[in-house]
N, C-alpha and C. Protein backbone atom coordinates (compact mmCIF):
# COMPACT_ATOMS: atom_id res chain seq x y z
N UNK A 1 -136.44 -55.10 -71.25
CA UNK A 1 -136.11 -53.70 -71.50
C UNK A 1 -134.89 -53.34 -70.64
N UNK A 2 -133.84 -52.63 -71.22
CA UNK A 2 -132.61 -52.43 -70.26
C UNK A 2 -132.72 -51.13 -69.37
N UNK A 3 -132.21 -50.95 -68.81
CA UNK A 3 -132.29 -49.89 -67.60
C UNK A 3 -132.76 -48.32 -68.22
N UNK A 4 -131.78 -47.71 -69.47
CA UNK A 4 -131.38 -46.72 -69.75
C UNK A 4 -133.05 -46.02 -70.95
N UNK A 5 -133.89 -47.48 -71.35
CA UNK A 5 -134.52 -47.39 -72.35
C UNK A 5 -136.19 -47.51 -70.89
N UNK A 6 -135.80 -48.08 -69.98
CA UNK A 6 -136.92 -47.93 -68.80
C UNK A 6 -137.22 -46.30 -68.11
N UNK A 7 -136.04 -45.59 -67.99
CA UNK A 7 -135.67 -44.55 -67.61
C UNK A 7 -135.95 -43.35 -68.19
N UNK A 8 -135.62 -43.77 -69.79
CA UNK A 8 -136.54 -42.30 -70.33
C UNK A 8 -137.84 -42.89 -70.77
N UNK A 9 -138.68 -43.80 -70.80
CA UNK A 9 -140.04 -43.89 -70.70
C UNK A 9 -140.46 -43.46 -69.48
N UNK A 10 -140.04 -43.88 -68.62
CA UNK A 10 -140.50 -43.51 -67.46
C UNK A 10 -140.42 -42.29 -67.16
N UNK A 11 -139.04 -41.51 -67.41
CA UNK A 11 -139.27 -39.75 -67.01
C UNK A 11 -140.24 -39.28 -68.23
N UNK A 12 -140.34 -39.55 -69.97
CA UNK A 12 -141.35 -39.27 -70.59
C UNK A 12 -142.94 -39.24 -70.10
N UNK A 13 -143.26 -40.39 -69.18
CA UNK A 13 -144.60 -40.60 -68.62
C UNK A 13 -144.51 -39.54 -67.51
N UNK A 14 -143.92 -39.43 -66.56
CA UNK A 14 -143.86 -38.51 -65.85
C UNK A 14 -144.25 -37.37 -66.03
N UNK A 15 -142.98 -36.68 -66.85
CA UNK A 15 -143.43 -35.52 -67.49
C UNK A 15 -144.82 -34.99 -68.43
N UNK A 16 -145.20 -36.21 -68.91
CA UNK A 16 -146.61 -36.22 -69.28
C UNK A 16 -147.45 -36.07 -68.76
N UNK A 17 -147.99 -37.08 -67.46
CA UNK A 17 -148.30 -36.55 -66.55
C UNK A 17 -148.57 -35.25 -66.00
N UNK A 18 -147.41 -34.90 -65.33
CA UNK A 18 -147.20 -33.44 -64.95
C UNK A 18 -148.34 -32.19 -66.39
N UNK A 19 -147.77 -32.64 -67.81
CA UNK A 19 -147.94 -31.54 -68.52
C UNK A 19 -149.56 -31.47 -68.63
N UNK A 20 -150.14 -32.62 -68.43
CA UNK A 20 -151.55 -32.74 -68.34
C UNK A 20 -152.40 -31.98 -67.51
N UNK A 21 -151.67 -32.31 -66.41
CA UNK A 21 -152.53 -32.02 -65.21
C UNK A 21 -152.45 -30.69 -64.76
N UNK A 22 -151.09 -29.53 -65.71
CA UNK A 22 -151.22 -28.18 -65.02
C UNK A 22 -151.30 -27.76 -66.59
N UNK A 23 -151.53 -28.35 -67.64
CA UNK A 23 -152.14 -27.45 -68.57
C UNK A 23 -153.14 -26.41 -68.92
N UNK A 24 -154.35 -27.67 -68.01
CA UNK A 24 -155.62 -27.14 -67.98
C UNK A 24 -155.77 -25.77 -67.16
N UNK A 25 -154.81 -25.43 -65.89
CA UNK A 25 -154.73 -24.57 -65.02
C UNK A 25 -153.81 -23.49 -65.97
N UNK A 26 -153.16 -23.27 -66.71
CA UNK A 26 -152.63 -22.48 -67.45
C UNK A 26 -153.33 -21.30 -68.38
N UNK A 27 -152.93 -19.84 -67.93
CA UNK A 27 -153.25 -18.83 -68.53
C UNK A 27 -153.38 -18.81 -70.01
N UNK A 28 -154.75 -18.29 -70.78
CA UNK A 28 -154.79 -18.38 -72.31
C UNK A 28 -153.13 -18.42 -72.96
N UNK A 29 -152.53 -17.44 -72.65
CA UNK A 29 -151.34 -16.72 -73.44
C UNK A 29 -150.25 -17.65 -72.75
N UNK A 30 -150.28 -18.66 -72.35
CA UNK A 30 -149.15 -19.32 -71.63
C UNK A 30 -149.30 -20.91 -71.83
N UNK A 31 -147.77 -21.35 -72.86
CA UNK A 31 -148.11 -22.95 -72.92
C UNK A 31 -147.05 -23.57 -72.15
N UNK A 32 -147.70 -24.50 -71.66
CA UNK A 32 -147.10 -25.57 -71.17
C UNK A 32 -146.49 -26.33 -72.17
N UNK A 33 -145.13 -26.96 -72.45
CA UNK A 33 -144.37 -27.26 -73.70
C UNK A 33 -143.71 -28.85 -73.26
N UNK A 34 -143.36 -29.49 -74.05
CA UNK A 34 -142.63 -30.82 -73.17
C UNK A 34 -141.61 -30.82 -74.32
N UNK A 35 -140.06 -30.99 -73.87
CA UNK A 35 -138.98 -31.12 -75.20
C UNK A 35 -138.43 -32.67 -74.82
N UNK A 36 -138.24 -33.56 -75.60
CA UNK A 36 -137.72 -34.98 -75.53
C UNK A 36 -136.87 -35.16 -76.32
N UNK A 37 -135.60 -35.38 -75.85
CA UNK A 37 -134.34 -35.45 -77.29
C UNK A 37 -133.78 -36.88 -76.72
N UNK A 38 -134.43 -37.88 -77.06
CA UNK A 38 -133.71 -39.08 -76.87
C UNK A 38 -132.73 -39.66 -77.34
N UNK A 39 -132.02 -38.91 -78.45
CA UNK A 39 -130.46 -38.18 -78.44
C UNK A 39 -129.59 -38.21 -77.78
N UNK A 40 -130.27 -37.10 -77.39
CA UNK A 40 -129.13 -36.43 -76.29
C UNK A 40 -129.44 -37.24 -74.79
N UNK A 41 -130.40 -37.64 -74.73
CA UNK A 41 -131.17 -38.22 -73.54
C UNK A 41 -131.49 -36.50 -72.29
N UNK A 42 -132.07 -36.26 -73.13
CA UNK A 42 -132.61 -34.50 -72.82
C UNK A 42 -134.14 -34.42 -72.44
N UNK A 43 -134.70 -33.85 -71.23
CA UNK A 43 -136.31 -34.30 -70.82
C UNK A 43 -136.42 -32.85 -70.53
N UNK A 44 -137.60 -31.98 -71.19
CA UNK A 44 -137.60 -30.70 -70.48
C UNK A 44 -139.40 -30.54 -70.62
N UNK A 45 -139.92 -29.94 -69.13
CA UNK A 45 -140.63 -29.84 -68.98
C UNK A 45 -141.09 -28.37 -68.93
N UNK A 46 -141.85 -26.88 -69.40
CA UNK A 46 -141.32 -25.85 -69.73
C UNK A 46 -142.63 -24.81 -69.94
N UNK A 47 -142.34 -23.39 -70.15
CA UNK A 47 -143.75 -22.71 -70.47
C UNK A 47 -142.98 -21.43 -71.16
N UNK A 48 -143.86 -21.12 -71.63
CA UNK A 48 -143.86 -19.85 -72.27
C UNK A 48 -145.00 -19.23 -72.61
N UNK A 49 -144.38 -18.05 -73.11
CA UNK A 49 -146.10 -17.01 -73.04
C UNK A 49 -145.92 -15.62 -72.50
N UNK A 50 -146.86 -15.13 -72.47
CA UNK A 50 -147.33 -13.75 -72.10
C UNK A 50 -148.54 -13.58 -70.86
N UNK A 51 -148.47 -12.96 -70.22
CA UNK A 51 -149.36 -12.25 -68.92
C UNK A 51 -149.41 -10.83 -69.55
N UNK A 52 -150.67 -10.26 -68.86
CA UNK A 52 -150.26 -8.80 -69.82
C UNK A 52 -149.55 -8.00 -69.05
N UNK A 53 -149.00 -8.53 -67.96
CA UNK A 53 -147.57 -7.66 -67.88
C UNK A 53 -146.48 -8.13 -68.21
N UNK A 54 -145.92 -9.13 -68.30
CA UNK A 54 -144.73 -9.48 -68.30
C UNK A 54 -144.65 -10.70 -69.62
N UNK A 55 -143.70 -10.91 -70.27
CA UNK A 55 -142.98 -12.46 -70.38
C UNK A 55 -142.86 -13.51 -69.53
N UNK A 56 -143.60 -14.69 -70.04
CA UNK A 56 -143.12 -15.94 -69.30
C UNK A 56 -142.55 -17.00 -69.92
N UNK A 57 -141.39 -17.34 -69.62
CA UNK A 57 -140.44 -18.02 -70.17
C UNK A 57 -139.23 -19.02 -68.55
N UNK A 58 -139.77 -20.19 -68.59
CA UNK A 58 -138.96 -20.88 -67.63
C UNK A 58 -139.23 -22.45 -67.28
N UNK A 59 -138.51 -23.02 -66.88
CA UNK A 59 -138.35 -24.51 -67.08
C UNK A 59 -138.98 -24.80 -65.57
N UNK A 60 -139.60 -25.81 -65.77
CA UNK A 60 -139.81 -26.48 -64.05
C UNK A 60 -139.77 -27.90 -63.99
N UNK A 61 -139.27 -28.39 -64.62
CA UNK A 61 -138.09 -29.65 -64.72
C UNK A 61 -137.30 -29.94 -65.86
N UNK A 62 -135.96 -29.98 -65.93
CA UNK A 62 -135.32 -30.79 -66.71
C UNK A 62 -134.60 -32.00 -66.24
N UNK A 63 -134.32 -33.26 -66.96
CA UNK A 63 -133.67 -34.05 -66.61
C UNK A 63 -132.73 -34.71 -67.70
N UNK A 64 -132.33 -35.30 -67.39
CA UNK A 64 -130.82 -35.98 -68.68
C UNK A 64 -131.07 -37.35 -68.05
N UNK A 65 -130.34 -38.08 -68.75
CA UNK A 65 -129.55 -39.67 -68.90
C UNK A 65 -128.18 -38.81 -68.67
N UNK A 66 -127.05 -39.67 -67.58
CA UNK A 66 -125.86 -39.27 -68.04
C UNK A 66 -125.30 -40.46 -66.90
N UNK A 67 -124.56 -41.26 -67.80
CA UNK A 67 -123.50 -42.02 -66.97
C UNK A 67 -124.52 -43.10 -66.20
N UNK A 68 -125.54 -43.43 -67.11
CA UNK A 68 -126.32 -44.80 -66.59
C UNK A 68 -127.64 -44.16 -64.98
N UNK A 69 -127.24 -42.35 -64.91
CA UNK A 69 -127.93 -42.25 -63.89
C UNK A 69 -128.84 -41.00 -64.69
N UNK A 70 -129.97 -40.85 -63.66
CA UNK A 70 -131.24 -40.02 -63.91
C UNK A 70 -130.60 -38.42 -62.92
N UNK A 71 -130.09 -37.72 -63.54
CA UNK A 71 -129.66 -36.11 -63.87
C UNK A 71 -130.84 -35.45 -63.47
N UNK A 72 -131.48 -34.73 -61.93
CA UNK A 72 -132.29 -33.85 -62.01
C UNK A 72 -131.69 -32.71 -62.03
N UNK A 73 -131.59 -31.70 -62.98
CA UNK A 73 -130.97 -30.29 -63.46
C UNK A 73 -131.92 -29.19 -62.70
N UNK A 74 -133.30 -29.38 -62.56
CA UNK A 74 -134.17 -28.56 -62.35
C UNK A 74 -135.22 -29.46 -62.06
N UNK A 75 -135.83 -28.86 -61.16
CA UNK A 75 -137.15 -29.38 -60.53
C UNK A 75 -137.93 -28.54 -59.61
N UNK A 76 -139.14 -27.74 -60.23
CA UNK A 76 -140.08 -26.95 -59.63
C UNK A 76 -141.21 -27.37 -58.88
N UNK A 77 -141.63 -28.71 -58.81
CA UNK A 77 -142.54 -29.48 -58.92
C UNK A 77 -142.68 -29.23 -57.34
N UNK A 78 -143.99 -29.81 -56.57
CA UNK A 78 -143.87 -29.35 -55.24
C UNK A 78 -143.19 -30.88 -54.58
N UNK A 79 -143.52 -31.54 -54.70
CA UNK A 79 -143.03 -33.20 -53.92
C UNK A 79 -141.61 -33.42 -54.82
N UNK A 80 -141.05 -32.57 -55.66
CA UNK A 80 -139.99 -33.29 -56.59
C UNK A 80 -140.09 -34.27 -57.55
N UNK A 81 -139.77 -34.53 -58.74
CA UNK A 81 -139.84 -35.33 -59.50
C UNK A 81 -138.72 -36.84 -59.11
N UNK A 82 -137.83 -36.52 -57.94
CA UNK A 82 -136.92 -37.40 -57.50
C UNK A 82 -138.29 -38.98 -56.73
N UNK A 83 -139.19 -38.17 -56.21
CA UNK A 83 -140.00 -38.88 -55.41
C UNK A 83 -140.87 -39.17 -56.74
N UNK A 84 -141.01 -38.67 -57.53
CA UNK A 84 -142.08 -39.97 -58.50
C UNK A 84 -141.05 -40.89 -58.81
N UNK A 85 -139.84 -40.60 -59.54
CA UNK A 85 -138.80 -41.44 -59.41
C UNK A 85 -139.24 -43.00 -58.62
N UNK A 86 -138.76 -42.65 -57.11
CA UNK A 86 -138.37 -43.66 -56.19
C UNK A 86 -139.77 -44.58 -56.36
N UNK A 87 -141.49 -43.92 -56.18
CA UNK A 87 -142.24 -44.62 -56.43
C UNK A 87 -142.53 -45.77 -57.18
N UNK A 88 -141.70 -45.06 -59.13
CA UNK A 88 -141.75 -46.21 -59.58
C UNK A 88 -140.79 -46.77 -59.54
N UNK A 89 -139.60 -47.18 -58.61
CA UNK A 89 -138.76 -48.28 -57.94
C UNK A 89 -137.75 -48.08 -58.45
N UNK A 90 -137.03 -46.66 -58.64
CA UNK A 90 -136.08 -46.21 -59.23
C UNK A 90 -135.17 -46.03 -58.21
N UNK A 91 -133.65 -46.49 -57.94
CA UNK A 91 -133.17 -46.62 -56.97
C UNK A 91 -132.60 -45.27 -56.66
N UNK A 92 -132.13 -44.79 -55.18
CA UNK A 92 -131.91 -43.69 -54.80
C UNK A 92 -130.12 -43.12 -55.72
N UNK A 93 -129.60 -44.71 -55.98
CA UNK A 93 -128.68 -44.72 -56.47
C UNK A 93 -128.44 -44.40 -57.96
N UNK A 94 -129.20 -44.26 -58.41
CA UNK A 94 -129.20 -43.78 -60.15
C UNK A 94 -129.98 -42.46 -60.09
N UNK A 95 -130.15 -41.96 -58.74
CA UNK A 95 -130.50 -40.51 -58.92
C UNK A 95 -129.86 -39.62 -58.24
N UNK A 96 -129.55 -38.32 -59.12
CA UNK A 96 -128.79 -37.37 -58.87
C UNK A 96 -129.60 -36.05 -59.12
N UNK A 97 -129.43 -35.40 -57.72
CA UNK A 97 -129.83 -34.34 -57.45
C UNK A 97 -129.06 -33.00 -57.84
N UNK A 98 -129.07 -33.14 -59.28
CA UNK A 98 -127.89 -32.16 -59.61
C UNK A 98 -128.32 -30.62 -59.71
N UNK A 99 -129.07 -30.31 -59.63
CA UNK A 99 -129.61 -28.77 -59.34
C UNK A 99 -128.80 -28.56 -57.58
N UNK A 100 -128.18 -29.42 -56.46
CA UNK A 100 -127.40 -29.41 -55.61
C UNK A 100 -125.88 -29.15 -55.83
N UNK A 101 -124.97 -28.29 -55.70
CA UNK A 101 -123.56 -28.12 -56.10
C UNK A 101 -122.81 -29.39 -55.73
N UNK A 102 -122.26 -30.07 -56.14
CA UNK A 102 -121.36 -31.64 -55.80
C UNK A 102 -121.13 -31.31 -54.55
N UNK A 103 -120.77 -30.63 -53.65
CA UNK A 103 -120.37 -30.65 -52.09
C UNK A 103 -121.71 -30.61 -51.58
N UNK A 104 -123.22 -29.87 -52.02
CA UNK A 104 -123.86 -30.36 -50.70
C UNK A 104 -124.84 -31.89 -51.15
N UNK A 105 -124.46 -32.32 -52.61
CA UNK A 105 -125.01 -33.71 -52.64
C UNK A 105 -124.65 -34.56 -51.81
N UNK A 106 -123.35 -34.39 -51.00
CA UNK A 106 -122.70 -35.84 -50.59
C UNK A 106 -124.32 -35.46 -48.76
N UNK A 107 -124.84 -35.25 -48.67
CA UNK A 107 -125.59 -34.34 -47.69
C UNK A 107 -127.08 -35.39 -47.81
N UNK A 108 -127.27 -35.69 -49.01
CA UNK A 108 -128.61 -35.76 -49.34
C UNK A 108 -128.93 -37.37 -49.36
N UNK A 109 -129.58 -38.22 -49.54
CA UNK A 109 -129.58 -39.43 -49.47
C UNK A 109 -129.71 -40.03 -50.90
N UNK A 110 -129.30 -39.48 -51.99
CA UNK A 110 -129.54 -39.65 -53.54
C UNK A 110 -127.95 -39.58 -54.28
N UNK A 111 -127.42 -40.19 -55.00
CA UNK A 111 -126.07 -40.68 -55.64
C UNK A 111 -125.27 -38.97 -55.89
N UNK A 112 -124.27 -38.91 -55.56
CA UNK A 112 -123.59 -37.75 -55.94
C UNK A 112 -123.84 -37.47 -57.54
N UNK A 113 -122.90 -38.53 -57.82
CA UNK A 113 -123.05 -38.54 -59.59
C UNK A 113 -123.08 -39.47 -60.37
């Protein structure tokens, strides 16, 4: 299996994961959603719904494929989705902490871009 086809199985399982385990904790009127565009190489992890006060509508991870590296755009998660990453032996170097502005990535111990 080549790198790029390991990478979105692996953020797919992830995110699966994740959608499992805080579904069950989720308000009647509020879904937990998973979007996969292996396309675009597009991973969104997501909710929507109603509280009876408000709208809920917001992402708590997205990630991309871009340029052979793993794109974190967003990450709400409490340990980061960078650290399930590294677990399953994903190098610090094909990950980018891009929810960080390019000047304070060079800061962090994870690939600029």
């Amino acid at each position: 299996m080549d790198k790029l086809t390991y990478y979105r199985s692996l953020i797919q399982k992830i995110l699966t994961e994740y959608h499992q385990q805080f579904s069950q904790a989720c308000p009647p009127d509020v879904e937990m959603l998973l979007a996969f565009d292996e396309k675009r190489d597009q991973y969104l992890w997501f909710q929507v719904g109603w509280t009876p006060q408000e709208r809920i509508k917001g992402i708590s991870v997205h990630v991309r494929l871009k340029n052979d590296k793993i794109y974190i755009e967003e990450d709400w998660t409490e340990e980061g989705i960078a650290t399930d990453l590294l677990r399953e032996g994903v190098s610090k170097e094909d990950i980018v902490l891009a929810f960080h502005d390019p000047k304070t990535r060079k800061f962090t111990e994870f690939a600029m871009m």
